[in-house]
N, C-alpha and C. Protein backbone atom coordinates (compact mmCIF):
# COMPACT_ATOMS: atom_id res chain seq x y z
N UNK A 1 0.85 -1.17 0.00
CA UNK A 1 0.00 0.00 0.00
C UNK A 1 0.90 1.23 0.00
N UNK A 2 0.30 1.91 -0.86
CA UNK A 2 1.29 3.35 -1.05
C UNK A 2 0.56 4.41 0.01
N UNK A 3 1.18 5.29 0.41
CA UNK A 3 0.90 6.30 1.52
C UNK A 3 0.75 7.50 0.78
N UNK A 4 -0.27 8.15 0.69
CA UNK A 4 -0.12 9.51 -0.08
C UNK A 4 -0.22 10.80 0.74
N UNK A 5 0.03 10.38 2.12
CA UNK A 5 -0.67 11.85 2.94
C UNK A 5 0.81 12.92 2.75
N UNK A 6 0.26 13.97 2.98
CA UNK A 6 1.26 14.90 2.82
C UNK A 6 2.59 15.12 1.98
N UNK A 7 2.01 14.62 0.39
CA UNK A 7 2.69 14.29 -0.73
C UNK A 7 3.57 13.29 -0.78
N UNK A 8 3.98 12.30 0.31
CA UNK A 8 4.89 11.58 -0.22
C UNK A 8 4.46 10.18 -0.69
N UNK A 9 5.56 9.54 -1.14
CA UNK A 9 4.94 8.29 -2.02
C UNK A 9 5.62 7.29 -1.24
N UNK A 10 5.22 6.58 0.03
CA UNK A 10 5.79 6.00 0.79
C UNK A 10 4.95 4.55 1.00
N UNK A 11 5.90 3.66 0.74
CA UNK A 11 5.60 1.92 1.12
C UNK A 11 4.83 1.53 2.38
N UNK A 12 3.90 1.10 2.71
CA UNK A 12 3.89 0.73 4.05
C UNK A 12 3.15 -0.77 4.13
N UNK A 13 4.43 -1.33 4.92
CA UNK A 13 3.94 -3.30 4.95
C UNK A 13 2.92 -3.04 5.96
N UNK A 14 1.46 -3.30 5.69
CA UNK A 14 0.55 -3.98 6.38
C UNK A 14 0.32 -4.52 7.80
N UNK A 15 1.22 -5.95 7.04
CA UNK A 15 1.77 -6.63 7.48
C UNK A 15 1.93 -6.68 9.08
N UNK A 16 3.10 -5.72 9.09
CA UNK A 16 3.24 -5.09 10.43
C UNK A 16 2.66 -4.16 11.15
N UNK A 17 1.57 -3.48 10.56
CA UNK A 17 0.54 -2.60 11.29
C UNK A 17 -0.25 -3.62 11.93
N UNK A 18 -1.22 -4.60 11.13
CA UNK A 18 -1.61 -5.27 11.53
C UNK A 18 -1.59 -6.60 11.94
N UNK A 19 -0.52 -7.25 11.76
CA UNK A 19 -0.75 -8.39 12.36
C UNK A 19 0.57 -8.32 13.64
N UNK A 20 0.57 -8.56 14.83
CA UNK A 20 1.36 -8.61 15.17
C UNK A 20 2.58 -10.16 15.23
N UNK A 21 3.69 -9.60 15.95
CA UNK A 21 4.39 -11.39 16.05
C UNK A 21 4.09 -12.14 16.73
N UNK A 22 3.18 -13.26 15.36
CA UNK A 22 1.98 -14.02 15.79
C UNK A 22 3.57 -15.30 17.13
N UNK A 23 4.55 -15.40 15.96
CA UNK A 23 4.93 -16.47 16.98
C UNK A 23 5.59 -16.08 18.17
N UNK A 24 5.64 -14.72 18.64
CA UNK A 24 6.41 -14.18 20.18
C UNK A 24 5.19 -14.93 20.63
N UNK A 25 3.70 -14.14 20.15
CA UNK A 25 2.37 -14.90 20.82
C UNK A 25 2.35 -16.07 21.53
N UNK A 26 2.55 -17.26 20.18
CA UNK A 26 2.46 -18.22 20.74
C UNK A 26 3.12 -18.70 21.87
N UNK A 27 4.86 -18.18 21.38
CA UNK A 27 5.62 -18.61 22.53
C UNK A 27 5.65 -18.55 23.93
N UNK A 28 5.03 -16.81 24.07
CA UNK A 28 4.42 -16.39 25.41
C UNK A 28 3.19 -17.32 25.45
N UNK A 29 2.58 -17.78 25.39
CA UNK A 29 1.37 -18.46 25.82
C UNK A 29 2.25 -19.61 26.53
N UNK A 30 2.78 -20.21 25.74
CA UNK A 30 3.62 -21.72 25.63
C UNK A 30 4.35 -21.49 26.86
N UNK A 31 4.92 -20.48 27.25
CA UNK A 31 6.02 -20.28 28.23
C UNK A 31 4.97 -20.59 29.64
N UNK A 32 3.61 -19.72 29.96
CA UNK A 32 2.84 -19.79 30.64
C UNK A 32 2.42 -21.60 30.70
N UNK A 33 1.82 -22.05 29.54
CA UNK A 33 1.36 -22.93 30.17
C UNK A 33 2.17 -24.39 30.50
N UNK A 34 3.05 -23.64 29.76
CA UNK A 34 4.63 -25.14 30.49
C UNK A 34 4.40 -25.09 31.46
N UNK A 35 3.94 -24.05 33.33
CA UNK A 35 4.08 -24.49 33.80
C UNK A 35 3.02 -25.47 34.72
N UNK A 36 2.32 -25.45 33.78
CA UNK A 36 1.30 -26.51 34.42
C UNK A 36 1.24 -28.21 34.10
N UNK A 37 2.45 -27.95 33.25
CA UNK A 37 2.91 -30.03 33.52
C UNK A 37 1.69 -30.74 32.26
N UNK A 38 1.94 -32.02 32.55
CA UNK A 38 0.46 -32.84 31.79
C UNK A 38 1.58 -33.56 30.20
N UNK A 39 0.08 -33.95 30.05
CA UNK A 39 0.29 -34.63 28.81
C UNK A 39 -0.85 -34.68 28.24
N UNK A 40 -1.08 -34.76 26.91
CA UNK A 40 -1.54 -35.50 26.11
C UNK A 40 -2.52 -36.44 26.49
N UNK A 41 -3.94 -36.72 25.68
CA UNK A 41 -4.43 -37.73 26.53
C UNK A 41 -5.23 -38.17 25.26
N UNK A 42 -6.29 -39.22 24.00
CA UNK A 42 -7.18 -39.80 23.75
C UNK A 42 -8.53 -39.51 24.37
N UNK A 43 -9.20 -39.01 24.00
CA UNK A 43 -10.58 -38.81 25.11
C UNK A 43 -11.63 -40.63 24.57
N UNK A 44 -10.97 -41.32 23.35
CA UNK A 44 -11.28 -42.22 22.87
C UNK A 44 -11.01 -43.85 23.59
N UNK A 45 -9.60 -43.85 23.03
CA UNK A 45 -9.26 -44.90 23.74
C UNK A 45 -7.90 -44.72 24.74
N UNK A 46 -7.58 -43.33 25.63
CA UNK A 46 -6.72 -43.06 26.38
C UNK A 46 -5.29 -42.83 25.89
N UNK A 47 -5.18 -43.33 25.25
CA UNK A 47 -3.60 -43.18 24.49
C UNK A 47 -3.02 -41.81 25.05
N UNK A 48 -2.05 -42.10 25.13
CA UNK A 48 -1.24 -40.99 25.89
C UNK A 48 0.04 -40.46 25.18
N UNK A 49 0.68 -39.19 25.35
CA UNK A 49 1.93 -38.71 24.38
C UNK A 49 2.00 -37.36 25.33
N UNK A 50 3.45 -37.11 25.36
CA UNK A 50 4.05 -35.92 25.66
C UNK A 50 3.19 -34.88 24.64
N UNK A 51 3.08 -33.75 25.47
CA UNK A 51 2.48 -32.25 24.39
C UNK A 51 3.57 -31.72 23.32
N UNK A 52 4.72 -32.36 23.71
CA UNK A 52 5.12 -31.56 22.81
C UNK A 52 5.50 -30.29 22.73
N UNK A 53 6.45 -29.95 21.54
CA UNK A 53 6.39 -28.41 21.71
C UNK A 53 4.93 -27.15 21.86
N UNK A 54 4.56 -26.40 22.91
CA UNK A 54 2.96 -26.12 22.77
C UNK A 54 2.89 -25.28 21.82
N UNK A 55 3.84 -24.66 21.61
CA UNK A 55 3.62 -23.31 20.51
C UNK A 55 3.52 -24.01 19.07
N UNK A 56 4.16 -24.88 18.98
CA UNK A 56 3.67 -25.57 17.66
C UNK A 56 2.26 -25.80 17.55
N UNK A 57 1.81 -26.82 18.67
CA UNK A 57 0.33 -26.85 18.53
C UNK A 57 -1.00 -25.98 18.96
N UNK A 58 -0.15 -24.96 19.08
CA UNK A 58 -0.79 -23.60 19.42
C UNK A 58 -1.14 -22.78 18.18
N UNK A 59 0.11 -22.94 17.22
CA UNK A 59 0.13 -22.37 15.99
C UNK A 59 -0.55 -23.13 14.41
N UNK A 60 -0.28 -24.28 14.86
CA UNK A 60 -0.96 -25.20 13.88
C UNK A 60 -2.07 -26.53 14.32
N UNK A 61 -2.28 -26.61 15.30
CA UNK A 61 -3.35 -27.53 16.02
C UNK A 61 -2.73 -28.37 16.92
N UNK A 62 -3.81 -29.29 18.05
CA UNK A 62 -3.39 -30.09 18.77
C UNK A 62 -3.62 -31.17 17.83
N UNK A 63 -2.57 -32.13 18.45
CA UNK A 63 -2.18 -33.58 18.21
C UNK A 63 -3.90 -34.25 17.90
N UNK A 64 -3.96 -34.81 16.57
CA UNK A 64 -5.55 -36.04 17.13
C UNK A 64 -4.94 -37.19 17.13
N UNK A 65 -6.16 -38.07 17.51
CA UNK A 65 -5.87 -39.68 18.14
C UNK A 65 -7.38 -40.01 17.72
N UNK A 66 -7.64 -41.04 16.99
CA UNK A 66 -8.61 -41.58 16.82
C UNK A 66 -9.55 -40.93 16.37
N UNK A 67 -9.42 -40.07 15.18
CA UNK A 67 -9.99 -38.71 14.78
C UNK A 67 -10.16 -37.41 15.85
N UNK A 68 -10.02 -37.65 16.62
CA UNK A 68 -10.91 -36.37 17.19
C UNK A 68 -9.12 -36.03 17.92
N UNK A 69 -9.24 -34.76 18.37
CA UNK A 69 -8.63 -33.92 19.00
C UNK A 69 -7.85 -34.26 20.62
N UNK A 70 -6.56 -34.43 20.59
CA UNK A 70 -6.40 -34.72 22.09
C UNK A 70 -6.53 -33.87 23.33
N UNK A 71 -6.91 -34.27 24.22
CA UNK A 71 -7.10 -33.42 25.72
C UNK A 71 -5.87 -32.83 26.16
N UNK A 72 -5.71 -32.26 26.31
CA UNK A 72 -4.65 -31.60 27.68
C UNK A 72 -5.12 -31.91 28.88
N UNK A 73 -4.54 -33.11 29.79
CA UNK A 73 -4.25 -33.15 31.11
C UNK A 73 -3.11 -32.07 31.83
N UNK A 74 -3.74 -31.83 32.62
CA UNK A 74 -2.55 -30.79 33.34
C UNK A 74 -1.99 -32.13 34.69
N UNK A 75 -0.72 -31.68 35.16
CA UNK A 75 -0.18 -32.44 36.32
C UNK A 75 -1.28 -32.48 37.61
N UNK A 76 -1.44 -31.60 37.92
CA UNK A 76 -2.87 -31.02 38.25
C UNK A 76 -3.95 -32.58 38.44
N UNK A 77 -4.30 -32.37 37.50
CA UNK A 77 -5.66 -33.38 36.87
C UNK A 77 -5.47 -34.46 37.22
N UNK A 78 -3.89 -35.04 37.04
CA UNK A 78 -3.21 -36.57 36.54
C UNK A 78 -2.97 -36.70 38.03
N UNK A 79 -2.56 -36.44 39.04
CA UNK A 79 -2.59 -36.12 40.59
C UNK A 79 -3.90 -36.48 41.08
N UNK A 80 -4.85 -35.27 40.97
CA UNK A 80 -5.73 -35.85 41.35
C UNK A 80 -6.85 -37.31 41.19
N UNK A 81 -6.46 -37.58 39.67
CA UNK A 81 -6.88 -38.72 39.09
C UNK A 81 -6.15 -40.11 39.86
N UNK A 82 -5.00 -39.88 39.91
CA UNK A 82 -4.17 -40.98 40.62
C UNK A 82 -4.94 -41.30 42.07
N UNK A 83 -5.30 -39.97 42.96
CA UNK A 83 -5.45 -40.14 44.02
C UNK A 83 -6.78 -40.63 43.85
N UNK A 84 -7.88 -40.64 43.09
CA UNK A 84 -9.34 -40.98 43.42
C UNK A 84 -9.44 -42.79 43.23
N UNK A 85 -8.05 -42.74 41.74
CA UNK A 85 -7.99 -44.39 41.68
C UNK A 85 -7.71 -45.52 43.36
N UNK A 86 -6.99 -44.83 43.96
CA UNK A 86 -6.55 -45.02 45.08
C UNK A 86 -7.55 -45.31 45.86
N UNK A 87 -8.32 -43.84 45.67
CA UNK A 87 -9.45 -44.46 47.35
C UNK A 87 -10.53 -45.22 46.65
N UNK A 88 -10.60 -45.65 45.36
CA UNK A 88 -11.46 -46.58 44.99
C UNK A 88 -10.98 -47.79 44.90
N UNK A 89 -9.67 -48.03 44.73
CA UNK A 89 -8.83 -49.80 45.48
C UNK A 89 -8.88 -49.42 46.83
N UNK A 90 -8.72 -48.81 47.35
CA UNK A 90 -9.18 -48.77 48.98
C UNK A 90 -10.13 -49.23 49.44
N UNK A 91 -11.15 -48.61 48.83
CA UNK A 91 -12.90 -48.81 49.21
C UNK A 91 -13.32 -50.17 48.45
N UNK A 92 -12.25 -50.41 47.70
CA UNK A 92 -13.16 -51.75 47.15
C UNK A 92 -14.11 -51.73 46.22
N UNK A 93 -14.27 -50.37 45.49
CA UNK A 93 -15.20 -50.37 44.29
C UNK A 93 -15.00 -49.90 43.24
């Protein structure tokens, strides 16, 4: 796009007005949610996989498994999941 204000004939990339740096974006996101741990999960048949780099699949999609889209478990989740398996071999049911 050419610039015509105040007579001059000046270039201006778009580009950089509007879009910003999509991948600092991602990376800042990615940096944040590294620290919440997890993996990968099947919501199908469980299958499991490291996330991976996140900004990749931030920028171009999450991982699928069995057509559909994989979950993000956080460490979080996988903790508490461990512990409920527990009091249900405990309890016996």
């Amino acid at each position: 796009m050419v610039n015509k204000m105040n007579g001059l004939d000046e270039e201006i990339n778009l580009d950089n007005v509007f879009m910003p740096n999509i991948s600092s974006i991602h990376e800042t996101i990615a940096g944040e949610l590294m620290g919440f741990g997890g993996l990968l999960r099947c919501s199908v048949c469980g299958e499991k996989e490291h996330f991976g780099r996140i900004a990749t699949n931030l920028r171009s999609g999450w991982p699928k498994h069995c057509g559909f889209t994989m979950s993000w478990v956080t460490e979080k989740q996988l903790q508490e999941e461990a512990k409920l398996s527990l009091e249900t071999i405990k309890n016996g049911k």
